[in-house]
PDB file of N, CA and C in Angstrom:
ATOM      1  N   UNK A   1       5.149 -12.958 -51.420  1.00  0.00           N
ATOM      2  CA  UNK A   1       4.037 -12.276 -52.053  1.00  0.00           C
ATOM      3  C   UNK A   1       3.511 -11.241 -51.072  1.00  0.00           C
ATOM      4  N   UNK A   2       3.555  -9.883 -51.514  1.00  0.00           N
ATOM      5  CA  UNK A   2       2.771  -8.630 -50.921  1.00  0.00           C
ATOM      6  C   UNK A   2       1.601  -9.326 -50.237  1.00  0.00           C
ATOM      7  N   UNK A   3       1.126  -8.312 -48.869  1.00  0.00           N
ATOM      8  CA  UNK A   3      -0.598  -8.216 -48.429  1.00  0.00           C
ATOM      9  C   UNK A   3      -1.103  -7.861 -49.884  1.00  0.00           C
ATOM     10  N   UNK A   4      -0.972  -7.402 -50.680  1.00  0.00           N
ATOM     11  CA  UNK A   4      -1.575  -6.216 -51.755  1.00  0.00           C
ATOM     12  C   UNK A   4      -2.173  -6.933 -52.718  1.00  0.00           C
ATOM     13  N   UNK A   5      -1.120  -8.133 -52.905  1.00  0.00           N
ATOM     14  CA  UNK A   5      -1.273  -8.414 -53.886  1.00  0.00           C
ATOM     15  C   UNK A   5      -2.345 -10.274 -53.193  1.00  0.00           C
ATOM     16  N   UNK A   6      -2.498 -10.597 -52.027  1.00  0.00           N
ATOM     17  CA  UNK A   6      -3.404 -11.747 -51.342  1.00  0.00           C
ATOM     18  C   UNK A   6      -5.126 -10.710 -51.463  1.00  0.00           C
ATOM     19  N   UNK A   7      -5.220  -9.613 -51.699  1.00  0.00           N
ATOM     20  CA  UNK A   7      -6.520  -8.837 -51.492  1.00  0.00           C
ATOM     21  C   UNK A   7      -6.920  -8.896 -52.546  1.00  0.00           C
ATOM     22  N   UNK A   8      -8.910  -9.019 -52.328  1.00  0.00           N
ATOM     23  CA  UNK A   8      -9.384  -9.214 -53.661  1.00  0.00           C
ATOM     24  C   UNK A   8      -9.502  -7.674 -53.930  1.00  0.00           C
ATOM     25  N   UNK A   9     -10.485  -7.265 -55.151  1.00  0.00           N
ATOM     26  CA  UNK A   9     -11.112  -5.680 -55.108  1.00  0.00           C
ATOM     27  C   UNK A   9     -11.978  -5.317 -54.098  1.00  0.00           C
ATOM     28  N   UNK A  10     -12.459  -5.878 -52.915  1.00  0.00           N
ATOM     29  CA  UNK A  10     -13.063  -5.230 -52.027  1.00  0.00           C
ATOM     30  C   UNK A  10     -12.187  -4.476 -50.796  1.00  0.00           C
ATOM     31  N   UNK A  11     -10.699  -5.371 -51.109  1.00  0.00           N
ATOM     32  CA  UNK A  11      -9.902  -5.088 -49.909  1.00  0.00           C
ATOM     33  C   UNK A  11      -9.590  -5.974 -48.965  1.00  0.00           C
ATOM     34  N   UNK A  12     -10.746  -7.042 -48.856  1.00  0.00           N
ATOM     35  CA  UNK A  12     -10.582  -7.849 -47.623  1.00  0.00           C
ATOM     36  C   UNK A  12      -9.349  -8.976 -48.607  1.00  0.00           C
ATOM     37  N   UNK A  13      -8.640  -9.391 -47.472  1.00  0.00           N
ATOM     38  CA  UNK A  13      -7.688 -10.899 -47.886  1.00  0.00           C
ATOM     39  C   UNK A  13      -8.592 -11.654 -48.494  1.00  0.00           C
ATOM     40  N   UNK A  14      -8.100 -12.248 -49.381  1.00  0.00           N
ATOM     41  CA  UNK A  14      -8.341 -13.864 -49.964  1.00  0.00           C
ATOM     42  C   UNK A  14      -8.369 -14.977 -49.262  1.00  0.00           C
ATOM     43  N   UNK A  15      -8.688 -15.694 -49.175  1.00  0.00           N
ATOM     44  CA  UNK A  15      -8.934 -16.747 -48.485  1.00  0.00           C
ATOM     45  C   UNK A  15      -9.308 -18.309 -48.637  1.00  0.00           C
ATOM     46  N   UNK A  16      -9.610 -18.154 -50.202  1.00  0.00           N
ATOM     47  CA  UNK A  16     -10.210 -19.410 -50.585  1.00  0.00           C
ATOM     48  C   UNK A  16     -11.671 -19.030 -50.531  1.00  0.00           C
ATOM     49  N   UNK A  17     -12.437 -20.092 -50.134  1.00  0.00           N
ATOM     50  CA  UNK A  17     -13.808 -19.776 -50.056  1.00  0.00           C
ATOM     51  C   UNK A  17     -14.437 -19.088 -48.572  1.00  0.00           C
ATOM     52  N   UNK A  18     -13.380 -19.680 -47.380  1.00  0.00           N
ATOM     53  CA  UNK A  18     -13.379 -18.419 -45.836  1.00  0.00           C
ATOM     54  C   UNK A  18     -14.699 -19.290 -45.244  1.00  0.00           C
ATOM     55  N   UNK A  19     -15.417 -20.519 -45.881  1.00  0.00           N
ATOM     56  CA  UNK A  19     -16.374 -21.267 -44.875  1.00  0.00           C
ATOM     57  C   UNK A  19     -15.501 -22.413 -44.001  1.00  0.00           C
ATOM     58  N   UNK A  20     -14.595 -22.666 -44.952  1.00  0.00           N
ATOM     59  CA  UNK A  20     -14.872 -24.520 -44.452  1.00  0.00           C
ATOM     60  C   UNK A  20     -13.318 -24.501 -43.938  1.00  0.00           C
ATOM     61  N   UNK A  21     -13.123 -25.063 -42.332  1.00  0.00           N
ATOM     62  CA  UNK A  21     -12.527 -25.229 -41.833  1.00  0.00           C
ATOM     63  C   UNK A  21     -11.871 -26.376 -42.102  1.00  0.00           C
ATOM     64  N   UNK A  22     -10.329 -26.296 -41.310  1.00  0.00           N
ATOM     65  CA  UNK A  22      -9.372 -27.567 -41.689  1.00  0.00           C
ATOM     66  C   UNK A  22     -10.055 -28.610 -41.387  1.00  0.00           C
ATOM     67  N   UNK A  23     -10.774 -29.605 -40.482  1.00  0.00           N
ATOM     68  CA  UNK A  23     -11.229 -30.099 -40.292  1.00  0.00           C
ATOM     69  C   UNK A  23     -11.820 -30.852 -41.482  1.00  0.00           C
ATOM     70  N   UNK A  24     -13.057 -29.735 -42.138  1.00  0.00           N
ATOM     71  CA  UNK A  24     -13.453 -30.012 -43.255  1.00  0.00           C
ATOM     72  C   UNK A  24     -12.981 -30.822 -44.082  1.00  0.00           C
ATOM     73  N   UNK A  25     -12.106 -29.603 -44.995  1.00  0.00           N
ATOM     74  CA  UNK A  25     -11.264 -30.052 -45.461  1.00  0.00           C
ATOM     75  C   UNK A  25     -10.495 -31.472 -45.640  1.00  0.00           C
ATOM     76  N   UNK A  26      -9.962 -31.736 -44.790  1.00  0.00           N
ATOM     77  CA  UNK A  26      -9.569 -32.877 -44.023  1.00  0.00           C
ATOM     78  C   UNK A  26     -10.176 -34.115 -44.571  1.00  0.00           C
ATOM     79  N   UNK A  27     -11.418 -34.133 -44.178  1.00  0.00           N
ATOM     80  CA  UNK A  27     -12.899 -34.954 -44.191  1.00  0.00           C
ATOM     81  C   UNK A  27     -12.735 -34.903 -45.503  1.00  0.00           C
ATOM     82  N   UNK A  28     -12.944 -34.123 -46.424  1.00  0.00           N
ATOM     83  CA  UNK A  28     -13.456 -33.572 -47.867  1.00  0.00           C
ATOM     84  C   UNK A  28     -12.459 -34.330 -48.907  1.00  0.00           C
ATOM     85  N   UNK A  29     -11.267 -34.263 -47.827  1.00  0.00           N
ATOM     86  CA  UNK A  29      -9.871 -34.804 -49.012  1.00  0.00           C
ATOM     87  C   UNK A  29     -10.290 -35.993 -49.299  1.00  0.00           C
ATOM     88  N   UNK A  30     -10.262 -36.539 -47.685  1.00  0.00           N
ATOM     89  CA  UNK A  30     -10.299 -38.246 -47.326  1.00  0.00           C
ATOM     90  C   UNK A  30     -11.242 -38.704 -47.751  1.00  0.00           C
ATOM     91  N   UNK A  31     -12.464 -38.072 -47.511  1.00  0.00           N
ATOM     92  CA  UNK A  31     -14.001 -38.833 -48.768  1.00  0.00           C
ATOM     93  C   UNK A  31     -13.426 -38.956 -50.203  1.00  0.00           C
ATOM     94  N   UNK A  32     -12.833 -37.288 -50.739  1.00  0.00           N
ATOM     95  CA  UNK A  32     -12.829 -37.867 -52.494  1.00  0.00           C
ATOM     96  C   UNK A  32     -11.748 -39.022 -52.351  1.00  0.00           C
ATOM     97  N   UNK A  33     -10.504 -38.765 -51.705  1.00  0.00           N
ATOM     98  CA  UNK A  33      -9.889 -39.622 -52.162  1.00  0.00           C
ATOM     99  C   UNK A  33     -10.187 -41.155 -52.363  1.00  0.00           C
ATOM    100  N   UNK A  34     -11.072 -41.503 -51.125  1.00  0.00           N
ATOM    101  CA  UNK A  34     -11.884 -42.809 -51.042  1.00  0.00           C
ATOM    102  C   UNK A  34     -13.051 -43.093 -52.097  1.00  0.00           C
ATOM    103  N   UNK A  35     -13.460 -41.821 -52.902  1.00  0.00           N
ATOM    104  CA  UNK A  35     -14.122 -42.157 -53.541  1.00  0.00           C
ATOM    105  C   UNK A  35     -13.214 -42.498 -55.064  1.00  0.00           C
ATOM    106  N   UNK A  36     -12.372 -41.944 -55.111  1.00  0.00           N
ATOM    107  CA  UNK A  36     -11.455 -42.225 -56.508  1.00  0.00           C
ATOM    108  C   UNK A  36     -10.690 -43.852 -56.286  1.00  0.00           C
ATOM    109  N   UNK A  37     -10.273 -43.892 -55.403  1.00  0.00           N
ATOM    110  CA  UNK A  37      -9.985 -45.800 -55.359  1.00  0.00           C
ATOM    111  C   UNK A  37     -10.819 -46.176 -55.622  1.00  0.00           C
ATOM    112  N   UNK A  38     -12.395 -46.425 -54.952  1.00  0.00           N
ATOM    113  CA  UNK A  38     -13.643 -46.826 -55.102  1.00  0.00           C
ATOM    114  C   UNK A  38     -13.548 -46.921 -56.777  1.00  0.00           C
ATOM    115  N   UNK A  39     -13.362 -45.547 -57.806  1.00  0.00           N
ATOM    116  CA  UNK A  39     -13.653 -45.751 -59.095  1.00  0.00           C
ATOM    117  C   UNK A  39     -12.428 -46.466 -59.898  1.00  0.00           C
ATOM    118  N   UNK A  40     -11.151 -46.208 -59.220  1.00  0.00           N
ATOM    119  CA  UNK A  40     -10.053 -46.957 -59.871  1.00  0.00           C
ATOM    120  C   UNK A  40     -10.367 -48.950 -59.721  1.00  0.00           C
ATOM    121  N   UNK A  41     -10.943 -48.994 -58.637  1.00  0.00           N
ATOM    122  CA  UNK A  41     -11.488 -50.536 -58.300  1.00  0.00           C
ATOM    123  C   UNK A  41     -12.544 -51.075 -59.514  1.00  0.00           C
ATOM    124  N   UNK A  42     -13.390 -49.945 -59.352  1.00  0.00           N
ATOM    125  CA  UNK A  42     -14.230 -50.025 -60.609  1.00  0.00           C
ATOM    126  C   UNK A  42     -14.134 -50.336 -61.905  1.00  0.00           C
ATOM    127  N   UNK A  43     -12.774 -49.404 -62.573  1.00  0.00           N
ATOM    128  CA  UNK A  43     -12.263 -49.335 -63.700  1.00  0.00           C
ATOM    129  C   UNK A  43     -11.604 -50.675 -64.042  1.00  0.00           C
ATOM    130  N   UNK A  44     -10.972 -51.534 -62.767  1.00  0.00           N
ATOM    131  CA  UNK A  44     -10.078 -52.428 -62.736  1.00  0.00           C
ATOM    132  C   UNK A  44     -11.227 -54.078 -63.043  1.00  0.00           C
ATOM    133  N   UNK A  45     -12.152 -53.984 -62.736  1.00  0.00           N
ATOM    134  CA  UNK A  45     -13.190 -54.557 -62.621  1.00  0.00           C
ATOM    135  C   UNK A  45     -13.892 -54.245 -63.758  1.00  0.00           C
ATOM    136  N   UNK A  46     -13.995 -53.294 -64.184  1.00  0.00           N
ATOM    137  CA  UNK A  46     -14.845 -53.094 -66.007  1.00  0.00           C
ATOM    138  C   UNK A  46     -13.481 -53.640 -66.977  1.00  0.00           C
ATOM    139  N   UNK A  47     -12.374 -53.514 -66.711  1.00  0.00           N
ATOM    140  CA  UNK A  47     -10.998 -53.685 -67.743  1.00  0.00           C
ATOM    141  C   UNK A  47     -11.527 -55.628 -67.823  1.00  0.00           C
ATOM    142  N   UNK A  48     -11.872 -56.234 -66.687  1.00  0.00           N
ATOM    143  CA  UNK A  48     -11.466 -57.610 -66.565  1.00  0.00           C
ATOM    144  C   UNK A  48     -13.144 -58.289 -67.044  1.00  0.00           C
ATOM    145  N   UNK A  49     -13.768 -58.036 -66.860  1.00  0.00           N
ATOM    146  CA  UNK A  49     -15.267 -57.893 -67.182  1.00  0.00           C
ATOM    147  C   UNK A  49     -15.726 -58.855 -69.258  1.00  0.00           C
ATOM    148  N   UNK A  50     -15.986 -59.971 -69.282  1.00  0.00           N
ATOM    149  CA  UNK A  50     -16.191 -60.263 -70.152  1.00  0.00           C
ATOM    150  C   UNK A  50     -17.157 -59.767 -71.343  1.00  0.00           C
ATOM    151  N   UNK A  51     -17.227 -58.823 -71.764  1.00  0.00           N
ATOM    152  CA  UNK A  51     -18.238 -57.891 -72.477  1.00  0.00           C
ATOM    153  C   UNK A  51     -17.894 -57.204 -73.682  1.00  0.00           C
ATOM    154  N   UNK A  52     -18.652 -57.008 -74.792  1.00  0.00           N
ATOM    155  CA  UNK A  52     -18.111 -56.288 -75.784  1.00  0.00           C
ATOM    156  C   UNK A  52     -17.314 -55.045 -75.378  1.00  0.00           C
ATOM    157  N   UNK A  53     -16.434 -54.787 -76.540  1.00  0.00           N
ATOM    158  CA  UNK A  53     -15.498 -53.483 -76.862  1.00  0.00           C
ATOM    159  C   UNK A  53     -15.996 -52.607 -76.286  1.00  0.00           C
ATOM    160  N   UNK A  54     -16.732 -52.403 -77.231  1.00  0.00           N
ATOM    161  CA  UNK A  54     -17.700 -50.999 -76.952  1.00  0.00           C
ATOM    162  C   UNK A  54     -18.225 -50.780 -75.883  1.00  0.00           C
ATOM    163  N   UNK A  55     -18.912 -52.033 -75.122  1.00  0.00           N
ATOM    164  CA  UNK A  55     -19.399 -51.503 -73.458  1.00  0.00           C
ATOM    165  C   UNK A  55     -18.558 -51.457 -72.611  1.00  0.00           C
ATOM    166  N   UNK A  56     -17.662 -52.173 -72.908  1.00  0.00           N
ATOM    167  CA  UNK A  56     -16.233 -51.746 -72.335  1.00  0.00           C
ATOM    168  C   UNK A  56     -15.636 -50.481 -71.509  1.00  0.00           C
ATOM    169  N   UNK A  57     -15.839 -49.625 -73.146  1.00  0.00           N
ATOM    170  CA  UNK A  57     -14.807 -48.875 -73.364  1.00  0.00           C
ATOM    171  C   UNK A  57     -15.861 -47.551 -72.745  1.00  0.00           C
ATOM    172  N   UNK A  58     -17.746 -47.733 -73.323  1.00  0.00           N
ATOM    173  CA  UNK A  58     -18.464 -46.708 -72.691  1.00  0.00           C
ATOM    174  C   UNK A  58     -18.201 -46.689 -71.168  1.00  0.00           C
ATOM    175  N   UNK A  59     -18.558 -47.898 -70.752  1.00  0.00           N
ATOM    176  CA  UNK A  59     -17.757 -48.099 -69.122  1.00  0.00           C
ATOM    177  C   UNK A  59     -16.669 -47.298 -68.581  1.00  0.00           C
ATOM    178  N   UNK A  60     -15.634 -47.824 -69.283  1.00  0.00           N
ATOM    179  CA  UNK A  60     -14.451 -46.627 -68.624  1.00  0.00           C
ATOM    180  C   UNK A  60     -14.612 -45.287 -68.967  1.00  0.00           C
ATOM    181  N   UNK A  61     -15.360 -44.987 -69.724  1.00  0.00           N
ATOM    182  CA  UNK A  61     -14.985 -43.189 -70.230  1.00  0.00           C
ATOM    183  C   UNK A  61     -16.223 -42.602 -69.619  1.00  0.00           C
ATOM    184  N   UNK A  62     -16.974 -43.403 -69.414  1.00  0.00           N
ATOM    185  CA  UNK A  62     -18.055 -42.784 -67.541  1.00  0.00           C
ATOM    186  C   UNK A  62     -17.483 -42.753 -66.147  1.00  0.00           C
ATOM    187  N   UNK A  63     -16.368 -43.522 -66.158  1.00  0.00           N
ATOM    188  CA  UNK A  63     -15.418 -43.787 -65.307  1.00  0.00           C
ATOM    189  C   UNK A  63     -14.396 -42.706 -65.312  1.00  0.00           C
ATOM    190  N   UNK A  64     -14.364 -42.573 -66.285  1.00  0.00           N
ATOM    191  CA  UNK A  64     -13.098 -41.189 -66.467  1.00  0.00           C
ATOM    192  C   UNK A  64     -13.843 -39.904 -66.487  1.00  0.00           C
ATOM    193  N   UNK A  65     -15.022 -39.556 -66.712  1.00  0.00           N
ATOM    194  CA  UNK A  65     -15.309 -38.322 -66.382  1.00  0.00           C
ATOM    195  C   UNK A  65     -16.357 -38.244 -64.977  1.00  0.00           C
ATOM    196  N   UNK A  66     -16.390 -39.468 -64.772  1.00  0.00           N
ATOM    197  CA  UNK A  66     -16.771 -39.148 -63.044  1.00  0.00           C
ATOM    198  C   UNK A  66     -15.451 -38.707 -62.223  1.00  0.00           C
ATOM    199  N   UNK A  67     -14.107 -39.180 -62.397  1.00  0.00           N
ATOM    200  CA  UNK A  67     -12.979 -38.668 -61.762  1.00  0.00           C
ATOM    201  C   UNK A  67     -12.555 -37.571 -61.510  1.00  0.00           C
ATOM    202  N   UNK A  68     -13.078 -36.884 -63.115  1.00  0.00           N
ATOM    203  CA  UNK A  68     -12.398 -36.158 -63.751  1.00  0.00           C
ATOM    204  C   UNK A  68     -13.277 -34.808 -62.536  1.00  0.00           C
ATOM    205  N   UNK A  69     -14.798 -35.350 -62.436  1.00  0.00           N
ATOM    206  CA  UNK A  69     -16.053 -34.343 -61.486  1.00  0.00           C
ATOM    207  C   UNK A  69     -15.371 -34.389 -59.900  1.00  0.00           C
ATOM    208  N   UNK A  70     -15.142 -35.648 -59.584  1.00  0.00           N
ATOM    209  CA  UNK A  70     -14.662 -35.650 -58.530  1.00  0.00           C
ATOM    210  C   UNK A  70     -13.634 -35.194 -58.370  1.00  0.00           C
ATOM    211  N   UNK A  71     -12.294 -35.006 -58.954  1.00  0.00           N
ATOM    212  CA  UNK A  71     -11.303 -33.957 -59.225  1.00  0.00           C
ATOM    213  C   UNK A  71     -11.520 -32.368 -58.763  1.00  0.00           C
ATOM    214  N   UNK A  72     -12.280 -32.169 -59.689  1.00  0.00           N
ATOM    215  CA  UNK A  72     -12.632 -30.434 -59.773  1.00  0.00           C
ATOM    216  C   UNK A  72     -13.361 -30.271 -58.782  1.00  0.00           C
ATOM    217  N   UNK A  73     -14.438 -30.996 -58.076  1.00  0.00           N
ATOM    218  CA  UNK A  73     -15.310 -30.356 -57.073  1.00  0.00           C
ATOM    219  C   UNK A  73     -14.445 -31.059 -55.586  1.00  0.00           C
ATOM    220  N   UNK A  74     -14.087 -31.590 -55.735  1.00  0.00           N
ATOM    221  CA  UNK A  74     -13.430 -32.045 -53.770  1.00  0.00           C
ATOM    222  C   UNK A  74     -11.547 -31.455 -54.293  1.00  0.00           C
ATOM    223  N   UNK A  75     -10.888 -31.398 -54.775  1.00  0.00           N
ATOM    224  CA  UNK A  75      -9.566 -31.537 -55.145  1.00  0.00           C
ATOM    225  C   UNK A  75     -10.023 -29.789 -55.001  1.00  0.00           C
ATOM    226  N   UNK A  76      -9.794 -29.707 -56.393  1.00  0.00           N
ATOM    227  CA  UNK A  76      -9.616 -28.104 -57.068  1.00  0.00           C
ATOM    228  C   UNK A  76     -10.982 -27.112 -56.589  1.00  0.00           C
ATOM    229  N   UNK A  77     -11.704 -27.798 -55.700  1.00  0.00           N
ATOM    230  CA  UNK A  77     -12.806 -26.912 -55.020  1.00  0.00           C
ATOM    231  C   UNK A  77     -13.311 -25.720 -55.385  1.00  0.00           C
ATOM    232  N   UNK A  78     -13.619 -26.498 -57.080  1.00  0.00           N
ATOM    233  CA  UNK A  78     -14.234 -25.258 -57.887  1.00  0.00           C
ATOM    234  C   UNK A  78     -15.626 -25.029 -57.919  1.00  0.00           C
ATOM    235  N   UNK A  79     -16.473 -25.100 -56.990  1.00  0.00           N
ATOM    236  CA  UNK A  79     -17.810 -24.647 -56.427  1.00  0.00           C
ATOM    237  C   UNK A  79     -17.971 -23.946 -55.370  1.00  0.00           C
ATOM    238  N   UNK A  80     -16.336 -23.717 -54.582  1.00  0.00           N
ATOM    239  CA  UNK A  80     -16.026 -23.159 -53.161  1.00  0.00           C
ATOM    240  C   UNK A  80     -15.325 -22.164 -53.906  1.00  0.00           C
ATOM    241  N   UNK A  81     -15.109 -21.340 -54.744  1.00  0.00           N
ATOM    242  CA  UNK A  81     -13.829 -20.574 -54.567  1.00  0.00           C
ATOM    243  C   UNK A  81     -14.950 -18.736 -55.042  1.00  0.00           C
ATOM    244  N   UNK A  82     -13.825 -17.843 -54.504  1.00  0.00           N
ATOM    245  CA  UNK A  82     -15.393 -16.903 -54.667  1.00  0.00           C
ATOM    246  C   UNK A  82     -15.280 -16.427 -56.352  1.00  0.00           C
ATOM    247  N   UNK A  83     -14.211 -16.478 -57.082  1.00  0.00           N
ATOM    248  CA  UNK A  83     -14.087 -16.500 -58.424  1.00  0.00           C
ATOM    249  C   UNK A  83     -14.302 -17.655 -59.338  1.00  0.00           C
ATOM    250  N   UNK A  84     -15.602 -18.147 -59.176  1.00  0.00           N
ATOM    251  CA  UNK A  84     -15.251 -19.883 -59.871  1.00  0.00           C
ATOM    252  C   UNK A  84     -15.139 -19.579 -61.366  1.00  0.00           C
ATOM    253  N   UNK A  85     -14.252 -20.509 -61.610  1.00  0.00           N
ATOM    254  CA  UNK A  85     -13.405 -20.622 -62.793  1.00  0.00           C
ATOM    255  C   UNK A  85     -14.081 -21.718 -63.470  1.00  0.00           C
ATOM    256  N   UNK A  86     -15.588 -20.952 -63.955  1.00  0.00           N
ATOM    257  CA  UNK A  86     -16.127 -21.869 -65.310  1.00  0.00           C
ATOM    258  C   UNK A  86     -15.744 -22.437 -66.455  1.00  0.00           C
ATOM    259  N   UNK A  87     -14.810 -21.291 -67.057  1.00  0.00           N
ATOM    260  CA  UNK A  87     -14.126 -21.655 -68.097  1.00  0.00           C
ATOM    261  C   UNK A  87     -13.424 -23.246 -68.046  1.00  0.00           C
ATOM    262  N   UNK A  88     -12.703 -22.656 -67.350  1.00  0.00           N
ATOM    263  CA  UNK A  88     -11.409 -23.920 -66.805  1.00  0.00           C
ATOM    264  C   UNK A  88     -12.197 -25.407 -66.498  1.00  0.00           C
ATOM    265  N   UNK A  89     -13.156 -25.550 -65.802  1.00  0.00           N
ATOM    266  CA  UNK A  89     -13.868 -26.598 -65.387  1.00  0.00           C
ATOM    267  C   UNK A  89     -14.945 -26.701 -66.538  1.00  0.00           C
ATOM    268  N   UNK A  90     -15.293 -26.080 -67.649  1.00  0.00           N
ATOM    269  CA  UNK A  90     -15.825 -26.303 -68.605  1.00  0.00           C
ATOM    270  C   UNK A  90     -14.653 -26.919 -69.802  1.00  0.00           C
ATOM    271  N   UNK A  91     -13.500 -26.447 -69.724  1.00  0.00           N
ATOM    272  CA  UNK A  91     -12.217 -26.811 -70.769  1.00  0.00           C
ATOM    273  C   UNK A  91     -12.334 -28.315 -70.511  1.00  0.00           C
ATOM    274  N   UNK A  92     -12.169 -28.513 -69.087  1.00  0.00           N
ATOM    275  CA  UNK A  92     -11.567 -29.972 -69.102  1.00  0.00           C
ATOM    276  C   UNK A  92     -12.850 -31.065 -68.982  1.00  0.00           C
ATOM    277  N   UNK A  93     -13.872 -30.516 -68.626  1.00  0.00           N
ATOM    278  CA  UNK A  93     -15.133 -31.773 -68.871  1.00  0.00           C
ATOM    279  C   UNK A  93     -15.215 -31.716 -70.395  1.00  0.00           C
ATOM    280  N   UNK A  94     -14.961 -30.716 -71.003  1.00  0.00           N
ATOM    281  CA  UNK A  94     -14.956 -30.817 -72.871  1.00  0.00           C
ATOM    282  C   UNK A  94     -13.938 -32.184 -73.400  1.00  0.00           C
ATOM    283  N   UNK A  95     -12.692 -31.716 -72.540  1.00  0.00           N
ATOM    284  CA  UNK A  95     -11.680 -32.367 -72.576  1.00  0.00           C
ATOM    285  C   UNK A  95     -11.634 -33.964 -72.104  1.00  0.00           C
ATOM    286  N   UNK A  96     -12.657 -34.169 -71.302  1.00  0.00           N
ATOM    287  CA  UNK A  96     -12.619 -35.354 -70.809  1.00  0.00           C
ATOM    288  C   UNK A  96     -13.997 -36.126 -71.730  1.00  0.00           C
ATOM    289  N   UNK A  97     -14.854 -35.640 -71.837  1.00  0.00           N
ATOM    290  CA  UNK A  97     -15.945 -36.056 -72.986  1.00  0.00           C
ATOM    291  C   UNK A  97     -15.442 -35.841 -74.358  1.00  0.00           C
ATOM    292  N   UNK A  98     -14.542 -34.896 -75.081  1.00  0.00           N
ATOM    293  CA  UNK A  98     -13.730 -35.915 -76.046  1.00  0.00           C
ATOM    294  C   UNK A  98     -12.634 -36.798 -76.326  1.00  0.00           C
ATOM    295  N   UNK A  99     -12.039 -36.709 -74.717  1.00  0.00           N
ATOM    296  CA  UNK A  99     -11.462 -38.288 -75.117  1.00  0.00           C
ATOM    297  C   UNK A  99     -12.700 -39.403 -75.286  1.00  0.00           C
ATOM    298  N   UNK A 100     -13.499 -39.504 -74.182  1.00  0.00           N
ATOM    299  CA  UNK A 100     -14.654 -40.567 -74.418  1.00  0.00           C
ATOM    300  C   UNK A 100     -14.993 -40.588 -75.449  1.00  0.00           C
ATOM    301  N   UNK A 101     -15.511 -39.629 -76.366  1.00  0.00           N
ATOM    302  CA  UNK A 101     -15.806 -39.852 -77.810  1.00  0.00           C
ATOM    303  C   UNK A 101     -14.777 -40.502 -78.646  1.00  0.00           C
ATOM    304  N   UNK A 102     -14.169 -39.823 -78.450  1.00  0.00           N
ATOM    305  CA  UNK A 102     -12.568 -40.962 -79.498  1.00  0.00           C
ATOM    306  C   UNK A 102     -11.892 -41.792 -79.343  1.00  0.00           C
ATOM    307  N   UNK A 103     -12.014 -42.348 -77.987  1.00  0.00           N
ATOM    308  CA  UNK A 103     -12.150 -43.837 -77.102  1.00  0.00           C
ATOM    309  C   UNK A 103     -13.477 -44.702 -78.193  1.00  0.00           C
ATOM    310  N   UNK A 104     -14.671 -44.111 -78.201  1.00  0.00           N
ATOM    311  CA  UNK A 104     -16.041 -44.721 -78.328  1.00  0.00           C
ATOM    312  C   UNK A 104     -15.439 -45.097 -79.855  1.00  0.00           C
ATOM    313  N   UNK A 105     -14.705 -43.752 -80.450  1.00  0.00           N
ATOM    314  CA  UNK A 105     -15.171 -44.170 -82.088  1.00  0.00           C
ATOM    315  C   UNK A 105     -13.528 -44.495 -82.403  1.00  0.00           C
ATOM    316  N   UNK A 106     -12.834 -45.174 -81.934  1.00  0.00           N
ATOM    317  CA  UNK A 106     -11.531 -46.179 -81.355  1.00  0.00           C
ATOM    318  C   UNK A 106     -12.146 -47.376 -81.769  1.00  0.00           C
ATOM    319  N   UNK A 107     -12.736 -47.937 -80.905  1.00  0.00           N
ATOM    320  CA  UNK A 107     -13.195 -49.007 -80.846  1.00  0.00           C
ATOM    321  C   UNK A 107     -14.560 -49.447 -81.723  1.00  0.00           C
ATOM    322  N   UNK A 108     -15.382 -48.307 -82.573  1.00  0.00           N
ATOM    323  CA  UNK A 108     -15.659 -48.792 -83.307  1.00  0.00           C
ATOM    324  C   UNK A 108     -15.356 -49.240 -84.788  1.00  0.00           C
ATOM    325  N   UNK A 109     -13.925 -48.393 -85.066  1.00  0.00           N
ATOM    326  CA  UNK A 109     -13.638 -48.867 -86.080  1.00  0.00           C
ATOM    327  C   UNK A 109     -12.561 -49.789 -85.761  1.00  0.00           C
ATOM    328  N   UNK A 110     -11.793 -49.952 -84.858  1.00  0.00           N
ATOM    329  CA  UNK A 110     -11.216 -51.105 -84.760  1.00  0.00           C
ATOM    330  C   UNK A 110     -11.979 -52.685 -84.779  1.00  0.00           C
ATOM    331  N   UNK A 111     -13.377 -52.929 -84.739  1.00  0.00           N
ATOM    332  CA  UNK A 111     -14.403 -53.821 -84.599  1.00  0.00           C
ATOM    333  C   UNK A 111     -14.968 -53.801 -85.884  1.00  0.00           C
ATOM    334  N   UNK A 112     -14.446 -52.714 -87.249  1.00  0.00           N
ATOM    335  CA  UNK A 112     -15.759 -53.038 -88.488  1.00  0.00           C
ATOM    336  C   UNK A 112     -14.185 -53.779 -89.021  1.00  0.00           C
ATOM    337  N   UNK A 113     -12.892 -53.609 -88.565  1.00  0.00           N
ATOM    338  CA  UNK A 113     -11.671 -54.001 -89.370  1.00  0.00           C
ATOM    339  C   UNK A 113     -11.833 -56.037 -89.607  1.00  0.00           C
TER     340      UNK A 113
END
């Protein structure tokens, strides 16, 4: 790939967001990642959990779009980038709050059967 084509419209290189050092980074991976076991432990622990369907199932799909946050903001470091890509991080929290909805209404008609 060209210099030409790594430059934004001001001219200067691209860089990502140009604050946060490897180090950071580093740190940033190893927290989310520790925080996504933390919620997979969670999930594993709401699956086994003696409780109706339905709180169940609200359980995991709070579970799945906390991932889904922790994903986009430590992973895809879409609050760091100097073009943030609202769209995209608006597509998939849509995307992840209607699976939860059709998870939610899953299980309620499987429960009037």
């Amino acid at each position: 790939m060209s210099g030409a084509a790594l430059e934004g419209s001001s001219g200067r290189p691209f860089r990502g967001s140009g604050t946060s050092t490897a180090p950071d980074r580093v740190r940033a991976t190893v927290i989310g990642f520790s925080i996504l076991v933390g919620l997979t432990v969670a999930e594993l622990v709401v699956a086994g959990l003696d409780v109706g369907g339905r709180a169940r199932v609200t359980a995991l799909c709070g579970l799945l779009i906390a991932k889904v946050g922790i994903v986009l903001a430590v992973f895809l470091r879409v609050g760091a980038r100097r073009r943030d890509p609202r769209l995209a991080m608006a597509a998939l929290i849509f995307a992840s709050s209607s699976a939860a909805i059709l998870m939610l209404e899953m299980a309620f008609r499987v429960r009037q059967r």
